[in-house]
Protein backbone atom coordinates (compact mmCIF):
# COMPACT_ATOMS: atom_id res chain seq x y z
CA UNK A 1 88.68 113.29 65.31
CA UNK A 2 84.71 113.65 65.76
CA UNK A 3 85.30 117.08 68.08
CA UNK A 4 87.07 118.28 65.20
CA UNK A 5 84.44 117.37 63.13
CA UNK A 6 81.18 118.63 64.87
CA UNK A 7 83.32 121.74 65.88
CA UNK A 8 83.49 122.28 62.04
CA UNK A 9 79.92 121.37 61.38
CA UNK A 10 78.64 124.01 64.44
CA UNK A 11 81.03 126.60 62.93
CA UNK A 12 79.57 126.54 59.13
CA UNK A 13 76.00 125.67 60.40
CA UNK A 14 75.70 128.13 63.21
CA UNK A 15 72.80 130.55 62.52
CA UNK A 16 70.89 127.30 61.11
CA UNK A 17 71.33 125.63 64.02
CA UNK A 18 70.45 128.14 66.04
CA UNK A 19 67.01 128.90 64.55
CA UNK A 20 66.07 124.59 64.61
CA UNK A 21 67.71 124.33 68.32
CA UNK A 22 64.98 127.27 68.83
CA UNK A 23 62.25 125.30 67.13
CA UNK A 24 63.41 121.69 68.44
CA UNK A 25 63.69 120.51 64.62
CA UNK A 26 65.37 120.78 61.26
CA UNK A 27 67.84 119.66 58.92
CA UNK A 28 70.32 121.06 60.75
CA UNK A 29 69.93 119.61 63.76
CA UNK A 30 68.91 116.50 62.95
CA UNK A 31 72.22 116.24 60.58
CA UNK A 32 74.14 116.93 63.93
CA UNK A 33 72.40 114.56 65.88
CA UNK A 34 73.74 112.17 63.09
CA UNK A 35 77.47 113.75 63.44
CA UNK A 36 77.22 113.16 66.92
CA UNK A 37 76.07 109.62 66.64
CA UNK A 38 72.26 109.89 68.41
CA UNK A 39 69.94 106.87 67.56
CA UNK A 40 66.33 107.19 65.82
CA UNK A 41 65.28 106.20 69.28
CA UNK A 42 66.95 109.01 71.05
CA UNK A 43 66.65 111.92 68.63
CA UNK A 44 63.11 113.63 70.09
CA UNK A 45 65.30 113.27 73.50
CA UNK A 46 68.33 115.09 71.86
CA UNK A 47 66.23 117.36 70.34
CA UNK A 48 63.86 118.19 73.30
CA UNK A 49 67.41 118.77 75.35
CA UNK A 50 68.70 121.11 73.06
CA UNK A 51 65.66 123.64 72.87
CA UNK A 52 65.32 123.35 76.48
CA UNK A 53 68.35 124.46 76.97
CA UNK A 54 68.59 126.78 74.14
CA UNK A 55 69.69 130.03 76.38
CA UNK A 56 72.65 128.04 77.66
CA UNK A 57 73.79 126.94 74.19
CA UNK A 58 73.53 130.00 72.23
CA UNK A 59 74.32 132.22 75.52
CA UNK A 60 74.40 135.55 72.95
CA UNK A 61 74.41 137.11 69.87
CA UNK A 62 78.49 136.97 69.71
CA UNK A 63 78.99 133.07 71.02
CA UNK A 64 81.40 131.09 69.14
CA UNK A 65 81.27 127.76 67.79
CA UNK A 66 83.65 126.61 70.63
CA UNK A 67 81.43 127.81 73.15
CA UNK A 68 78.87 125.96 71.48
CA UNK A 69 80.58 123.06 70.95
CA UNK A 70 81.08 123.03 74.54
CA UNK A 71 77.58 123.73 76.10
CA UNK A 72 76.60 121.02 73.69
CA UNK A 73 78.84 118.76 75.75
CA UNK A 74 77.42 120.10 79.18
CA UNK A 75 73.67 119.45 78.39
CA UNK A 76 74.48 115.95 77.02
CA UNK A 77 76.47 115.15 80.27
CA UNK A 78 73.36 116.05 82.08
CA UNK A 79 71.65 114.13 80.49
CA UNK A 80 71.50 109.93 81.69
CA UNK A 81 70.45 109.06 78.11
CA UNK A 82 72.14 111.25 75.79
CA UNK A 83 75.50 111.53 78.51
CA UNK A 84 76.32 107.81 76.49
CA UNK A 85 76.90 109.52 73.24
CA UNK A 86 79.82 111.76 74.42
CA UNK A 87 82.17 108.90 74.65
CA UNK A 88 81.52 108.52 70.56
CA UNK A 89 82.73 112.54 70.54
């Protein structure tokens, strides 16, 4: 199952993923834009919608990858053109 898989990918990854959801690029992010299933067109989009909403994601020092996982899901729900990619999740 993807959830399983990104929830795994968030948990090893975490402090990466943290510092490029900062910065709006990296590896790291881009490689879970992939997980997740974001087109070439959409990635500045994802990207953009992750930094912008970096507080929410990574709400402290202590958040787990569930947590995470979860806010991911939230800001790509609020999102009309990254909310299609969460049926792929």
């Amino acid at each position: 199952m993807k959830k399983l898989l990104l929830g795994a990918f968030i948990e090893n990854n975490m402090e990466q993923l943290a510092t490029d959801t900062a910065t709006g690029q990296g590896e790291t992010l881009s490689a879970l834009s992939e997980l997740v299933g974001v087109s070439s067109d959409d990635q500045t989009i994802f990207n953009m919608a992750l930094k912008n909403n970096f507080d929410q994601i990574f709400s402290s020092a202590d958040v787990t990858s569930g947590q995470t996982y979860n806010a991911l899901v939230s800001v790509m729900k609020q999102n009309r053109t990254l909310s299609k990619y969460l049926n792929q999740t």
